[in-house]
Protein backbone atom coordinates (compact mmCIF):
# COMPACT_ATOMS: atom_id res chain seq x y z
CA UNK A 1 4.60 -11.94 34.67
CA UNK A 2 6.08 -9.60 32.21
CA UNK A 3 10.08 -8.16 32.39
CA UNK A 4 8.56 -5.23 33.38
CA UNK A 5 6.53 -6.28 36.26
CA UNK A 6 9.70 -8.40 37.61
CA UNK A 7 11.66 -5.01 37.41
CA UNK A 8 8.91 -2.78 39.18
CA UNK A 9 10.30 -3.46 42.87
CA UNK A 10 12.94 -1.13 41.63
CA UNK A 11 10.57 2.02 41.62
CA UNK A 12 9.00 0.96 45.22
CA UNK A 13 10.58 3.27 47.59
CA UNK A 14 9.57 0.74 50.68
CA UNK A 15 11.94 -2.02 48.70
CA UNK A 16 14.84 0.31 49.50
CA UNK A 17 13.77 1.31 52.97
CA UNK A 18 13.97 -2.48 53.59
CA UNK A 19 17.10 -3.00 52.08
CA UNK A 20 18.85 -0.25 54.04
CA UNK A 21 17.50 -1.18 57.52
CA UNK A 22 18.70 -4.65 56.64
CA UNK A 23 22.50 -3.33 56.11
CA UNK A 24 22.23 -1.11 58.87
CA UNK A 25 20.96 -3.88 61.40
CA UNK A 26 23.92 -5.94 59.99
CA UNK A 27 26.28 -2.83 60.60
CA UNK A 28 25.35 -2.28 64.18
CA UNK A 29 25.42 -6.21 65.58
CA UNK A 30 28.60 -6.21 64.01
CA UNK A 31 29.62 -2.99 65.74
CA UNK A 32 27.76 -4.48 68.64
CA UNK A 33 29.65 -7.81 69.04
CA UNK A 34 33.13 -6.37 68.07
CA UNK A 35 32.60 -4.00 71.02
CA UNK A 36 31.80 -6.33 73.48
CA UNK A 37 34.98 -8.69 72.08
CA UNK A 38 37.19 -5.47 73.30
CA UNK A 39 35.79 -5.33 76.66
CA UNK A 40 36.02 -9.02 76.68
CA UNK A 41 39.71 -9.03 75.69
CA UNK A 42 40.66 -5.73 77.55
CA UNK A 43 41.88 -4.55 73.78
CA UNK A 44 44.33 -2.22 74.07
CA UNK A 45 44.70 -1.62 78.34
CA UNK A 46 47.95 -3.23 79.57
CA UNK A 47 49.64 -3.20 82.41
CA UNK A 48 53.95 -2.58 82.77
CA UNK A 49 55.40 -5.74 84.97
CA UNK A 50 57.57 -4.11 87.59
CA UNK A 51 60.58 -5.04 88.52
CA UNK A 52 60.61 -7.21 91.49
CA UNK A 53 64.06 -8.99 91.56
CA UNK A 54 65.95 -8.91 94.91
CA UNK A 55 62.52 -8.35 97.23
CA UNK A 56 60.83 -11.11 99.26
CA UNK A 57 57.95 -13.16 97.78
CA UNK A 58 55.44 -11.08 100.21
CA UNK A 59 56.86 -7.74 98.92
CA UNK A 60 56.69 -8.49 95.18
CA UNK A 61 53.38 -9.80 95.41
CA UNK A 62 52.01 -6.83 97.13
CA UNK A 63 53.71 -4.31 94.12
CA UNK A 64 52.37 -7.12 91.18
CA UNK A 65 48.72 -6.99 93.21
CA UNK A 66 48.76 -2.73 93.12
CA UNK A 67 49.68 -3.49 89.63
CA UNK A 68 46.69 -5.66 89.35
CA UNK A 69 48.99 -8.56 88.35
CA UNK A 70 48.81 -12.32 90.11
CA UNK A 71 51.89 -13.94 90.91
CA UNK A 72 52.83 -17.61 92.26
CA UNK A 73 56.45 -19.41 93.07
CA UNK A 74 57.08 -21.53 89.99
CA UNK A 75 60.58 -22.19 90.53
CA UNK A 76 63.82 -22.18 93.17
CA UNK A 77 67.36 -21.87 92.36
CA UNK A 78 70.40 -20.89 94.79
CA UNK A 79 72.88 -18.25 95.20
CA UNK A 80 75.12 -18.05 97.45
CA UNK A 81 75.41 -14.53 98.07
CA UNK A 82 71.59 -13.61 98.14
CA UNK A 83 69.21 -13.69 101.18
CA UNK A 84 66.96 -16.90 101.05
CA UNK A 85 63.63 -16.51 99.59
CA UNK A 86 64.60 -13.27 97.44
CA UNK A 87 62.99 -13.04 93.73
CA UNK A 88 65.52 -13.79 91.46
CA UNK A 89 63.99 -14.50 88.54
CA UNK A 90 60.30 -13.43 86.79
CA UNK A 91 58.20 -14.32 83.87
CA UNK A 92 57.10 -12.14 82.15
CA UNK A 93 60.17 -9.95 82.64
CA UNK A 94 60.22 -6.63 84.00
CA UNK A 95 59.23 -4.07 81.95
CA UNK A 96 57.01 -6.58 79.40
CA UNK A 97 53.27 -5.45 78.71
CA UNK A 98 50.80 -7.69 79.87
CA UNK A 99 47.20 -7.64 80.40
CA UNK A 100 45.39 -6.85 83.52
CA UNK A 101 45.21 -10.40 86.06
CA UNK A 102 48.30 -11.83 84.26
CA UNK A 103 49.90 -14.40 86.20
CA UNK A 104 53.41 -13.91 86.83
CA UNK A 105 55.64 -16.72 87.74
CA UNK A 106 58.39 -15.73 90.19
CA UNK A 107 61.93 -17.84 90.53
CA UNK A 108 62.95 -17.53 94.00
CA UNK A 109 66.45 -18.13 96.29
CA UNK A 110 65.99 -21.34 97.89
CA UNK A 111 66.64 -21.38 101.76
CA UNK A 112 68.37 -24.96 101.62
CA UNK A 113 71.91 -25.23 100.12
CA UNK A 114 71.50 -28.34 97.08
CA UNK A 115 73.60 -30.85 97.29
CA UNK A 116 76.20 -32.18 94.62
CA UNK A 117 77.58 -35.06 93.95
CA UNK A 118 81.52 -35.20 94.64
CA UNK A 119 83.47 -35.78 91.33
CA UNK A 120 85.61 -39.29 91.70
CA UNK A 121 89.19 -38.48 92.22
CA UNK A 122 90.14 -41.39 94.08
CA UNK A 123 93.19 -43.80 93.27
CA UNK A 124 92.10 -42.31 89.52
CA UNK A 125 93.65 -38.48 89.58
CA UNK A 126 96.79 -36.74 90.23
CA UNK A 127 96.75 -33.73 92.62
CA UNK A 128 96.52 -30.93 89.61
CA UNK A 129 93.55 -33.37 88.16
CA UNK A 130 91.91 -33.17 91.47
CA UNK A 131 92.22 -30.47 91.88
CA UNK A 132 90.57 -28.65 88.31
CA UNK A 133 87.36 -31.20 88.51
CA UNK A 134 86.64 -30.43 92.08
CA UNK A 135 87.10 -26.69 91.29
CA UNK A 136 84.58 -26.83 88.30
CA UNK A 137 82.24 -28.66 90.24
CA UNK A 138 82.06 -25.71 92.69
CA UNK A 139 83.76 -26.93 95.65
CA UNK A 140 86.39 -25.46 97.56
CA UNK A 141 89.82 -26.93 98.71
CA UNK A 142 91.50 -26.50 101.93
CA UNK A 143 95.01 -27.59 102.52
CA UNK A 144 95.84 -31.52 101.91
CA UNK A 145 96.68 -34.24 103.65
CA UNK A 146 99.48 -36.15 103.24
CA UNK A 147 98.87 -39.95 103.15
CA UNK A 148 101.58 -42.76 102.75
CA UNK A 149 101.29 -43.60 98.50
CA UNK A 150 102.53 -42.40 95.28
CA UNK A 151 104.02 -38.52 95.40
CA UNK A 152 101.04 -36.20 94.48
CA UNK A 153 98.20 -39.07 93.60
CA UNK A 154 95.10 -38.18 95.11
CA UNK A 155 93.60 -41.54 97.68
CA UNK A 156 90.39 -40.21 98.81
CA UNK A 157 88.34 -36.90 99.64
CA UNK A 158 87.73 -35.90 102.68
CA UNK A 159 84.65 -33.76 104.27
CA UNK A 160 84.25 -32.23 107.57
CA UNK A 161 86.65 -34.58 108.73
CA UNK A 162 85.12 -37.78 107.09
CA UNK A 163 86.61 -39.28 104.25
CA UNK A 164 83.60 -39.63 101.47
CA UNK A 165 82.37 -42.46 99.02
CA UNK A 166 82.15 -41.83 95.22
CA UNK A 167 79.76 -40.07 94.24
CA UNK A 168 78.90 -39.24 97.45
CA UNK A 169 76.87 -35.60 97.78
CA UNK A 170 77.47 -32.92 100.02
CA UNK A 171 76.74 -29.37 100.17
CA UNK A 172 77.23 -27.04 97.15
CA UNK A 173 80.69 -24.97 97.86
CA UNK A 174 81.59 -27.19 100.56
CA UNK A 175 85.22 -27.21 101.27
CA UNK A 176 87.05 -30.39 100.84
CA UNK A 177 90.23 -32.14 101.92
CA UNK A 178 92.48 -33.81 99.17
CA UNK A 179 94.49 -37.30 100.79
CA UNK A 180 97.72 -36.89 98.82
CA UNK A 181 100.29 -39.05 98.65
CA UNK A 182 103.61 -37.95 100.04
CA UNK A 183 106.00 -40.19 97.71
CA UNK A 184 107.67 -42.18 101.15
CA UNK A 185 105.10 -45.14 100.84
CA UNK A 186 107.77 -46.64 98.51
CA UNK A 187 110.81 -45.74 100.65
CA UNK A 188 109.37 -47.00 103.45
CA UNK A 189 108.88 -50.28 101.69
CA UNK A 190 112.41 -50.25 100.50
CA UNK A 191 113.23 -49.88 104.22
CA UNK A 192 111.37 -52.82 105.14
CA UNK A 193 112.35 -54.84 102.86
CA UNK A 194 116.21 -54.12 103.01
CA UNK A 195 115.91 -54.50 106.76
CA UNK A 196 114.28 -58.11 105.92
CA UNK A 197 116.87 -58.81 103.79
CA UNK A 198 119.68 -58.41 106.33
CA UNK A 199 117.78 -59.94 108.95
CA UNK A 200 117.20 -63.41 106.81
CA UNK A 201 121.21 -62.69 105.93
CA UNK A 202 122.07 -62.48 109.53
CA UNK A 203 120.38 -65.45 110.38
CA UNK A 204 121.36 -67.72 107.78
CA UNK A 205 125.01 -66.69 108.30
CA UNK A 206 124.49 -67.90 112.31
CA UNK A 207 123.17 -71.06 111.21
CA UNK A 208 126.26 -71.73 109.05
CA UNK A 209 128.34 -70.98 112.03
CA UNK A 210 126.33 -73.53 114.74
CA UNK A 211 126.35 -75.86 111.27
CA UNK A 212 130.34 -75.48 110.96
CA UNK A 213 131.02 -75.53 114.88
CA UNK A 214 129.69 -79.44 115.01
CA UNK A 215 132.63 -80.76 113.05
């Protein structure tokens, strides 16, 4: 086979018919599956998350379904000052783009106050100590009672009327009772033992007078 008979394919006119319905097949299954990959994806359609904070679970998940969103309960937390079972929380966040059937996962007021464990102020804290770690821990304080012991040292915690156990929980923002100590367990034991004193005094003193009236 001559050069010039190895070159000839370049004057046949149905070499180049081939070679140009080969491209454009490529072309079009390339156009073909990039298409379908968009209506696969949902390429460029999203969907605005509404805002659903401060409704019930059955109310935001009717607005997310209009919005042709999912939604599920994925977490709880608790405030005190919001109904039970109100969205607090969602994620994505309002306002976010999403695609169409995104799953949104909804934070919502739990119904049951948590409980906390009671810091231990016992025989360890002044009054003022007490006081600030009780505070912090997000309890309340109602007026104290005063107990026999050192003036203003703290001797126990007290809860509806029931003196607690460290570490003991009880409800979140419960109001608790400090047992102070009023400073006259010392006095009082001054008392007693002064009024011991004279007593054993008194006594000996009579003995030393029956002693003396034998002779």
């Amino acid at each position: 086979m001559t050069i010039k008979e190895f070159f000839s394919f370049k004057t046949n006119k149905y070499f180049w018919l081939n070679i140009i319905a080969m491209f454009g097949a490529v072309i079009l299954i390339l156009f073909i599956v990039l298409r379908g990959l968009d209506v696969y994806t949902r390429h460029g359609e999203a969907v605005i998350v509404p805002d659903v904070k401060e409704m019930t679970v059955q109310e935001a998940s009717a607005m997310l379904r209009n919005q042709g969103l999912e939604c599920m309960v994925a977490d709880s937390n608790y405030v005190k000052n919001k109904p039970a079972g109100v969205v607090l929380d969602l994620n994505p966040g309002a306002g976010r783009k999403v695609k169409e059937g995104r799953m949104i996962y909804l934070t919502v007021n739990t119904r049951n106050i948590p409980l906390r464990p009671v810091p231990d102020v016992a025989d360890n804290s002044s009054y003022r100590q007490a006081q600030a770690k009780l505070l912090a821990a997000g309890f309340k304080l109602d007026e104290i009672q005063l107990v026999s012991g050192e003036k203003d040292w703290v001797y126990g915690v007290k809860y509806q009327g029931r003196q607690l156990t460290a570490g003991e929980k009880v409800p979140m923002g419960a109001v608790l009772v400090l047992m102070v100590g009023s400073g006259s367990g010392k006095e009082a034991g001054d008392s007693i033992a002064t009024a011991t004193d004279a007593m054993s005094s008194s006594s000996s003193e009579s003995l030393s007078a029956e002693d003396d009236s034998w002779f």
